[in-house]
N, C-alpha and C. Protein backbone atom coordinates (compact mmCIF):
# COMPACT_ATOMS: atom_id res chain seq x y z
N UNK A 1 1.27 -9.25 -2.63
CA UNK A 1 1.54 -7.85 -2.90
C UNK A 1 1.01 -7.53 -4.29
N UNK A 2 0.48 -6.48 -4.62
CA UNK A 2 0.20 -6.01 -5.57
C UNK A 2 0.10 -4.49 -5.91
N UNK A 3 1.20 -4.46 -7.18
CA UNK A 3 1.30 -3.55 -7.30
C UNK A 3 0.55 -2.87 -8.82
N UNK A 4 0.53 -1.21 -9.06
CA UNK A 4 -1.15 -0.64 -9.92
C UNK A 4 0.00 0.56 -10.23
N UNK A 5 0.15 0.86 -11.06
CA UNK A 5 0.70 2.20 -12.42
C UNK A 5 0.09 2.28 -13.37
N UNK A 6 0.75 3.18 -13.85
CA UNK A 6 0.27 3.70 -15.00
C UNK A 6 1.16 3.68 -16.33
N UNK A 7 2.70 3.59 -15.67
CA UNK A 7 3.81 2.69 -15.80
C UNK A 7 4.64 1.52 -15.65
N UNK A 8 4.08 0.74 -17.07
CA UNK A 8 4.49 -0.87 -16.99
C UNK A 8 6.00 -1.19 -16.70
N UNK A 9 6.64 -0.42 -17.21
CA UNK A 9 7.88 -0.28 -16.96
C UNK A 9 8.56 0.17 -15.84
N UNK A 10 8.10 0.34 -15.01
CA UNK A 10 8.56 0.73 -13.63
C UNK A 10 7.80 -0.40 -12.68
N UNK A 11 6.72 -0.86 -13.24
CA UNK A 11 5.95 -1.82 -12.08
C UNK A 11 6.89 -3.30 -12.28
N UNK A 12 6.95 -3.44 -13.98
CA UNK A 12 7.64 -4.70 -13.75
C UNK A 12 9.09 -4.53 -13.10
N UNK A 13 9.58 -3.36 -13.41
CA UNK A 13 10.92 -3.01 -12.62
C UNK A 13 11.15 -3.47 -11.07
N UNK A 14 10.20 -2.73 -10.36
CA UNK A 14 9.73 -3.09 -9.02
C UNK A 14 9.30 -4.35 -8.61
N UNK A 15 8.63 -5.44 -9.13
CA UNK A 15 8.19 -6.38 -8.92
C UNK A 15 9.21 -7.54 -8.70
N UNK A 16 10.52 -7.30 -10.14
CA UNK A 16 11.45 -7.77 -10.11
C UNK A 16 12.61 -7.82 -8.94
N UNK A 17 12.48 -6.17 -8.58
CA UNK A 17 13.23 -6.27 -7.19
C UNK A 17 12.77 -6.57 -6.13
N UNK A 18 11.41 -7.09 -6.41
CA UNK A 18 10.82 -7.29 -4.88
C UNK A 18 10.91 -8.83 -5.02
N UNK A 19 10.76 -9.39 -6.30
CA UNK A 19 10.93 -10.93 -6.46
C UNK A 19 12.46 -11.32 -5.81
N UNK A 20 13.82 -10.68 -5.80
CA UNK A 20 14.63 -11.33 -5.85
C UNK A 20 15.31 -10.43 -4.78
N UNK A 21 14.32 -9.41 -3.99
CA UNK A 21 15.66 -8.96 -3.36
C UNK A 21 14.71 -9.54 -1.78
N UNK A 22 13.52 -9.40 -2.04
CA UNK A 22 12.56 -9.33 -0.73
C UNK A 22 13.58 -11.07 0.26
N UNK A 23 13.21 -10.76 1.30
CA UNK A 23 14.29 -11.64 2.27
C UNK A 23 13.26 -13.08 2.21
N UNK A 24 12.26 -12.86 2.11
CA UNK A 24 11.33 -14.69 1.94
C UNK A 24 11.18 -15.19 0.35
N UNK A 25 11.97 -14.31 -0.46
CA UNK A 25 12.02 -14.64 -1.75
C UNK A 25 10.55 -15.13 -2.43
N UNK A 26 9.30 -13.75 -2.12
CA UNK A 26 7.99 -14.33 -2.73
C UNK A 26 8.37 -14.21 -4.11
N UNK A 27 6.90 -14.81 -4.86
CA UNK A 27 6.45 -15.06 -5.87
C UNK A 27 4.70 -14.17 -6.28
N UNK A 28 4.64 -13.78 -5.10
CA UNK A 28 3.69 -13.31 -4.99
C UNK A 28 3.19 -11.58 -5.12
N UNK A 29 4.23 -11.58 -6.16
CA UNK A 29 3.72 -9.74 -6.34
C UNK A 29 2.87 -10.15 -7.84
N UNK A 30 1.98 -9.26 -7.87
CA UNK A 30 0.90 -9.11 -8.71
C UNK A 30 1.36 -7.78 -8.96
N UNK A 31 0.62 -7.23 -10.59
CA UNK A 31 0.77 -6.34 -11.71
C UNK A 31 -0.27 -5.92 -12.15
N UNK A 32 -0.76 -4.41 -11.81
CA UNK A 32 -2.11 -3.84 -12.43
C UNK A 32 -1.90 -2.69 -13.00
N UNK A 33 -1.89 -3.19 -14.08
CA UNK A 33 -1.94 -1.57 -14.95
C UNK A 33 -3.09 -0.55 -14.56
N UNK A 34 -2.90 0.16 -14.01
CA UNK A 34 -4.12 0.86 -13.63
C UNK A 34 -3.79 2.66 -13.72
N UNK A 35 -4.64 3.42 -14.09
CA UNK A 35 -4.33 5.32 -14.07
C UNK A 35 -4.08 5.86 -12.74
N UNK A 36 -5.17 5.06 -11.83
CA UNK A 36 -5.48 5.26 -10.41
C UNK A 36 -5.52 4.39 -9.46
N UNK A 37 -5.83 4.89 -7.99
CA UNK A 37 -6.68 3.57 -7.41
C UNK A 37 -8.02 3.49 -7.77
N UNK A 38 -8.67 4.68 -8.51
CA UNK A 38 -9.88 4.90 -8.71
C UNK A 38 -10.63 3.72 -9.62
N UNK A 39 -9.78 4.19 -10.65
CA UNK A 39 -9.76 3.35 -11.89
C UNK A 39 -9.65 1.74 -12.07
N UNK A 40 -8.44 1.15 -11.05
CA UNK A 40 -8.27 0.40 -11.16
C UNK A 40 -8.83 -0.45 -9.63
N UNK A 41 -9.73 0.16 -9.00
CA UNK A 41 -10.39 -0.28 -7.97
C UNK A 41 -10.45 -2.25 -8.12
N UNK A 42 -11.89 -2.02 -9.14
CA UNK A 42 -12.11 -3.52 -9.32
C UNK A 42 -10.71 -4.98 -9.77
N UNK A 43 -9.91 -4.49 -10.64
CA UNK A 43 -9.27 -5.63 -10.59
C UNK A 43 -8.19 -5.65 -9.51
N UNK A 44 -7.63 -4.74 -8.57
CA UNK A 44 -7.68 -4.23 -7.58
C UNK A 44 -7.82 -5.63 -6.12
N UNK A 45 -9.13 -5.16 -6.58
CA UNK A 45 -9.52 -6.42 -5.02
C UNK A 45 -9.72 -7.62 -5.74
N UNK A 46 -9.96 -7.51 -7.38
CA UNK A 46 -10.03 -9.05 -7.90
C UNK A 46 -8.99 -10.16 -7.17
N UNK A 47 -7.72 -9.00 -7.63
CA UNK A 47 -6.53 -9.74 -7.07
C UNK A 47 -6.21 -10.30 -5.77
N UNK A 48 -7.31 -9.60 -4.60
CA UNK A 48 -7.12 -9.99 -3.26
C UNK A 48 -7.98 -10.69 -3.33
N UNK A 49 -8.52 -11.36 -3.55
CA UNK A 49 -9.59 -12.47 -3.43
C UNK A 49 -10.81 -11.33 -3.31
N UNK A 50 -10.90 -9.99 -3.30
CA UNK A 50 -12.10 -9.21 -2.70
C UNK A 50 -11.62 -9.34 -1.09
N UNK A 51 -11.19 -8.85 -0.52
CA UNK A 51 -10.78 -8.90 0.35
C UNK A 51 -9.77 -7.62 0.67
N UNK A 52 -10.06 -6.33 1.29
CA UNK A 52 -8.99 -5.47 1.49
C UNK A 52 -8.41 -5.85 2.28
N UNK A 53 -6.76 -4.90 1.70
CA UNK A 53 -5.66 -4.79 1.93
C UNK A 53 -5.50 -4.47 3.46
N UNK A 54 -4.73 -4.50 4.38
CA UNK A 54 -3.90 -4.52 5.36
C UNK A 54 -2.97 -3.04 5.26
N UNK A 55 -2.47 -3.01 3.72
CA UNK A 55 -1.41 -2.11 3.97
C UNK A 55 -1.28 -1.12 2.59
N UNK A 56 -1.59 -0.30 1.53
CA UNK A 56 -1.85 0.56 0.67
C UNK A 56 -0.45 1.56 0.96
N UNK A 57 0.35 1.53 -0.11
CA UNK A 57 1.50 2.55 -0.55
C UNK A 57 0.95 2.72 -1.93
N UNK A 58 0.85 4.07 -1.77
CA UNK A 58 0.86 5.13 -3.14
C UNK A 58 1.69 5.91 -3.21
N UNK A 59 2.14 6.04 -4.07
CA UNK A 59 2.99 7.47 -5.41
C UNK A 59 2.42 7.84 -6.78
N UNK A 60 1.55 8.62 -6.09
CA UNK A 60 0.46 9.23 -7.40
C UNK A 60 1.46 10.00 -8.01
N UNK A 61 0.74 9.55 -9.75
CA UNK A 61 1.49 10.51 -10.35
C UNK A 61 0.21 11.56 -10.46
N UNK A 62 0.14 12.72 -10.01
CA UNK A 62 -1.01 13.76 -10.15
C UNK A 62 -0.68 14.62 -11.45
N UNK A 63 -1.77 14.56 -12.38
CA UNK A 63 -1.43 15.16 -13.79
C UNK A 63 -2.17 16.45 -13.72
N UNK A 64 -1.26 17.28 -14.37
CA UNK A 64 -1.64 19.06 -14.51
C UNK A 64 -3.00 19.59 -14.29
N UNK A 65 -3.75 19.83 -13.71
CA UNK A 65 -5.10 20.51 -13.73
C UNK A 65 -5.92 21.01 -15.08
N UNK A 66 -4.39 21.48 -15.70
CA UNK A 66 -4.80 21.92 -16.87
C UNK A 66 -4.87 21.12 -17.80
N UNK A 67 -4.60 19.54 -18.26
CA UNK A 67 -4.82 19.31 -18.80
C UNK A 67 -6.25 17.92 -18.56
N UNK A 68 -6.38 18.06 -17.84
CA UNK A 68 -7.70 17.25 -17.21
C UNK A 68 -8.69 18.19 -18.07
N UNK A 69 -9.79 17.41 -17.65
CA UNK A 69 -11.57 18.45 -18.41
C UNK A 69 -12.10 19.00 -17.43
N UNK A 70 -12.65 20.29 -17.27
CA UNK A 70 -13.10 20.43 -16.29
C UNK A 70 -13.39 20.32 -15.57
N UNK A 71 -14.83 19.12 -15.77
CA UNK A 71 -15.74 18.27 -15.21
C UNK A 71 -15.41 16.86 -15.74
N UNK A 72 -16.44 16.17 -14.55
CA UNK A 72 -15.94 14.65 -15.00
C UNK A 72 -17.37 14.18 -15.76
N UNK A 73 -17.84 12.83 -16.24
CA UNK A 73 -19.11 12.50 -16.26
C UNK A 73 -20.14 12.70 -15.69
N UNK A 74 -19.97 13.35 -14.40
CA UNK A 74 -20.97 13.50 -13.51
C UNK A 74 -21.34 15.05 -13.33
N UNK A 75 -20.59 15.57 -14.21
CA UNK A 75 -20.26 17.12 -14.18
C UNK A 75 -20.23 17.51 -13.22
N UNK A 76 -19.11 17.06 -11.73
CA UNK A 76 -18.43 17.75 -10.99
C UNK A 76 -17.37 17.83 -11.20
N UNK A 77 -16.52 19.05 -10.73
CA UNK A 77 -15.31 19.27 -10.93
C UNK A 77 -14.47 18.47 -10.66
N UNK A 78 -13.06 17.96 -11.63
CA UNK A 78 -12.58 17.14 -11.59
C UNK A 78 -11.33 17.13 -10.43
N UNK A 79 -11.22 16.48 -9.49
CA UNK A 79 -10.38 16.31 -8.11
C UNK A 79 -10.01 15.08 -8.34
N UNK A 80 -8.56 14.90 -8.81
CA UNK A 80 -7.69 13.69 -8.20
C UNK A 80 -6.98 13.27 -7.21
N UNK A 81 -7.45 14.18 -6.09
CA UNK A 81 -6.82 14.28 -4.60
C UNK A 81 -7.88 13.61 -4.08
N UNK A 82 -9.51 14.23 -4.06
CA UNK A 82 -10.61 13.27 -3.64
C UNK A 82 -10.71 12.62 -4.06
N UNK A 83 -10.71 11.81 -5.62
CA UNK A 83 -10.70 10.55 -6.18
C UNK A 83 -10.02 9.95 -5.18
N UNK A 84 -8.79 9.83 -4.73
CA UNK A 84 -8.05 9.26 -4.59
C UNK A 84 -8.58 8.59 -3.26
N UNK A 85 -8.92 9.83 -1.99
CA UNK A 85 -9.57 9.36 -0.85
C UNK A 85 -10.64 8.59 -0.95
N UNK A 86 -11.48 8.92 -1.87
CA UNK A 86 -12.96 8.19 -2.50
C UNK A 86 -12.73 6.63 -2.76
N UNK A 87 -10.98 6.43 -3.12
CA UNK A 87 -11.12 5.11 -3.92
C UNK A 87 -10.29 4.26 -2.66
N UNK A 88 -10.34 4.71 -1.33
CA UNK A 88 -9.58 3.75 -0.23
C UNK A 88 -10.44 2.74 0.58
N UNK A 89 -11.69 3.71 0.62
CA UNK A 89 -11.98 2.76 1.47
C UNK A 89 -12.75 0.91 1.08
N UNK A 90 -13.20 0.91 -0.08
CA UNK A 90 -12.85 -0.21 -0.58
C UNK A 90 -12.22 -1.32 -0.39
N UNK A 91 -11.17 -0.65 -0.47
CA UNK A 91 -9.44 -1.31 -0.78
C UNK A 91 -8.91 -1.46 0.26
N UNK A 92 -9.16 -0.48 1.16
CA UNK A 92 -8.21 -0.36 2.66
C UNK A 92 -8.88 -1.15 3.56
N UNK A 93 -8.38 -1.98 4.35
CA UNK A 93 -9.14 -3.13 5.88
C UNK A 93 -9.86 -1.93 6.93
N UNK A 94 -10.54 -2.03 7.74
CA UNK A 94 -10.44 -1.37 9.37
C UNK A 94 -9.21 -1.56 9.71
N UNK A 95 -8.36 -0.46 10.29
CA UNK A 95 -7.36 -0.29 10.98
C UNK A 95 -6.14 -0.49 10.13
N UNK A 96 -6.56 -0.62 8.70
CA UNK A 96 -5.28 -0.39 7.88
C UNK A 96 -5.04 1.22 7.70
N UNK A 97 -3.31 0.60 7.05
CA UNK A 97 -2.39 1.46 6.92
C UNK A 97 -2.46 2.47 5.56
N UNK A 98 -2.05 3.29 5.42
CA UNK A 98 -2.27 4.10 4.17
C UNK A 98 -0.86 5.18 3.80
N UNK A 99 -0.11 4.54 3.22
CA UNK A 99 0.87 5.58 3.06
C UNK A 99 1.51 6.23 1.79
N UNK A 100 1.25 7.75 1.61
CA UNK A 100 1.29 8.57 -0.02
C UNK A 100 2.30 9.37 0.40
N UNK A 101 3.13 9.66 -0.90
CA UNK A 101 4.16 9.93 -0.67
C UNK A 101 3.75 11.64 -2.17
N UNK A 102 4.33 12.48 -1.98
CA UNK A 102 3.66 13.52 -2.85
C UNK A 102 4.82 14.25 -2.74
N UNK A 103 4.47 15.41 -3.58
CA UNK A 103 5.64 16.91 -3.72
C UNK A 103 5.12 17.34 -2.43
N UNK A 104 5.82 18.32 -1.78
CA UNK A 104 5.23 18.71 -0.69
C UNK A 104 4.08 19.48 -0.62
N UNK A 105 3.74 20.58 -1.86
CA UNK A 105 2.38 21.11 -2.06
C UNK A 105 1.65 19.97 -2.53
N UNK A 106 1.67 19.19 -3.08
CA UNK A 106 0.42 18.33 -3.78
C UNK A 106 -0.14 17.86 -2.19
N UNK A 107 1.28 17.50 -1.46
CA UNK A 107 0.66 16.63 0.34
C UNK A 107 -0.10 17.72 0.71
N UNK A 108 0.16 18.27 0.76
CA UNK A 108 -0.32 19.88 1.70
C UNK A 108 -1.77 19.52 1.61
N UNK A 109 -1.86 19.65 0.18
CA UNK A 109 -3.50 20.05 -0.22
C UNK A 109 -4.14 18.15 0.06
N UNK A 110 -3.62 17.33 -0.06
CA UNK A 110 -3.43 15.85 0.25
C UNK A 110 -4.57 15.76 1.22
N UNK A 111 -3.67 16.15 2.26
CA UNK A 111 -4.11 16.03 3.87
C UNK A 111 -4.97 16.93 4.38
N UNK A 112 -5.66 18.23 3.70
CA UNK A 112 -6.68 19.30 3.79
C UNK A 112 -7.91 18.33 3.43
N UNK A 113 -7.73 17.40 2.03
CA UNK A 113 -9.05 16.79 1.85
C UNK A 113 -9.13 15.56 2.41
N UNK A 114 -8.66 15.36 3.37
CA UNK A 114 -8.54 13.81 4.57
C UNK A 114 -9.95 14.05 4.87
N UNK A 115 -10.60 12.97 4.62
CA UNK A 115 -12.36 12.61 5.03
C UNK A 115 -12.08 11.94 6.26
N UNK A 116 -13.64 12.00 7.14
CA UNK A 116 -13.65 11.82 8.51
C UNK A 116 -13.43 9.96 7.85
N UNK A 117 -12.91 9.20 8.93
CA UNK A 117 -12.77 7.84 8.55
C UNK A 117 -11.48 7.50 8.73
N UNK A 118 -10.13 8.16 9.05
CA UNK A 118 -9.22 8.43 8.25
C UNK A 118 -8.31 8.82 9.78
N UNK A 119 -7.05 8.36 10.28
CA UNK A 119 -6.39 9.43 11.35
C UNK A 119 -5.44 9.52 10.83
N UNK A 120 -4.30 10.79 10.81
CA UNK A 120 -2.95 10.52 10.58
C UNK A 120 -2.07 10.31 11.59
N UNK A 121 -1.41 9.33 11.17
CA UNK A 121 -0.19 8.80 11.88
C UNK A 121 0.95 9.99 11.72
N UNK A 122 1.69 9.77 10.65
CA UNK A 122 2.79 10.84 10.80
C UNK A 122 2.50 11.39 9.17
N UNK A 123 4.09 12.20 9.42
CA UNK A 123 4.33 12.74 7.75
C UNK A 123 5.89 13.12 7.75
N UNK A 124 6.26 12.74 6.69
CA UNK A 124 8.26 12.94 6.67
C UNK A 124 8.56 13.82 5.44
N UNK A 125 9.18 15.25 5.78
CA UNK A 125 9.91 15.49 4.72
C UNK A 125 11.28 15.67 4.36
N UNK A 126 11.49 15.52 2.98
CA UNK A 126 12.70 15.11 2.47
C UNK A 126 12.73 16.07 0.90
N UNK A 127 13.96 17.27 1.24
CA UNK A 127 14.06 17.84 -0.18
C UNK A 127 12.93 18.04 -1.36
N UNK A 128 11.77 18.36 -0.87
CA UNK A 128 10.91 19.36 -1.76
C UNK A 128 9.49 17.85 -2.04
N UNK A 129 9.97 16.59 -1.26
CA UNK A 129 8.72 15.56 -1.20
C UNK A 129 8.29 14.96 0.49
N UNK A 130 7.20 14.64 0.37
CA UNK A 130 6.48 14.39 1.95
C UNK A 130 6.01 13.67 1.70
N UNK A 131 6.18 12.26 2.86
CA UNK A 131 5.43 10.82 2.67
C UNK A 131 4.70 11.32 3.80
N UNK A 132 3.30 10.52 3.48
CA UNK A 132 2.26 11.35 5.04
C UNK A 132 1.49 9.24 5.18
N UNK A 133 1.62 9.31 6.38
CA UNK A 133 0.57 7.89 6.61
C UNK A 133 -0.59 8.41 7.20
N UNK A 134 -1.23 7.68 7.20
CA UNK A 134 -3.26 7.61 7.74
C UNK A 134 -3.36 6.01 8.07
N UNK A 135 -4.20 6.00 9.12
CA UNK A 135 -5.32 4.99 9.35
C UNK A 135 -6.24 4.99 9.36
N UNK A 136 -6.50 3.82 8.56
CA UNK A 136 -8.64 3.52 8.53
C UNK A 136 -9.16 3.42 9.65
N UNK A 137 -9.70 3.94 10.20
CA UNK A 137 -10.58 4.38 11.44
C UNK A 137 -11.91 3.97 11.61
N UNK A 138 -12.89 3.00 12.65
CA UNK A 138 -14.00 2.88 12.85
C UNK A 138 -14.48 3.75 12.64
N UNK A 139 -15.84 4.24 12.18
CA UNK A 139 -16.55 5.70 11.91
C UNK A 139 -17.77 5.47 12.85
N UNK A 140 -18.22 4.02 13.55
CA UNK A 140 -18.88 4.27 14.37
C UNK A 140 -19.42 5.02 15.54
């Protein structure tokens, strides 16, 4: 397992409860400081041997529009909703799982920029947040 924040303090939090509460009692959660999946792509799969994941849970923290730059290096407009789709398939197996959990407008707009590749399974809401799953899909 490996888990990627932006918050060290909540990952080691989590890691800890997954060390001692998880029922096979692993050893095996991994720690990536990372902004994104974007960002933290490469050490990412370092950690899987290079080898994608099976199973991808996110809880983006999505930061203000306004305080982002317009543009990015490439001088297109800056999207951390498409980053985000941009940075799965990498990471994600064929026929893996994908599950983001958002405010319910951030999902909204989430699941508008779903690229072909991609099916959704479901989506759950709960008091003003929506977990939505997807599968990686043959594109053949």
């Amino acid at each position: 397992m490996v888990m990627s924040g932006r918050n060290i303090l909540s990952l080691e939090a989590a890691a800890h409860n997954v060390r001692n509460n998880v029922h096979h009692k692993t050893n095996a959660c991994r720690i990536i400081s990372a902004a994104d999946l974007h960002l933290g792509k490469e050490a990412i799969l370092e950690t899987s041997g290079c080898r994608p994941f099976s199973v991808i849970v996110a809880f983006p923290e999505l930061l203000q529009q306004s305080v982002l730059p317009k543009t990015g290096k490439d001088g297109q407009k800056n999207d951390q909703l498409s980053a985000l789709w941009e940075s799965l398939p990498p990471l994600l197996a064929e026929g893996g799982l994908f599950l983001a959990a958002f405010s319910s407008s951030e999902a909204e707009r989430f699941d508008r920029k779903k690229p072909a590749g991609f099916s959704r399974l479901g989506n759950v809401k709960r008091e003003g947040f929506r977990a939505l799953a997807y599968q990686r899909i043959n594109n053949k």
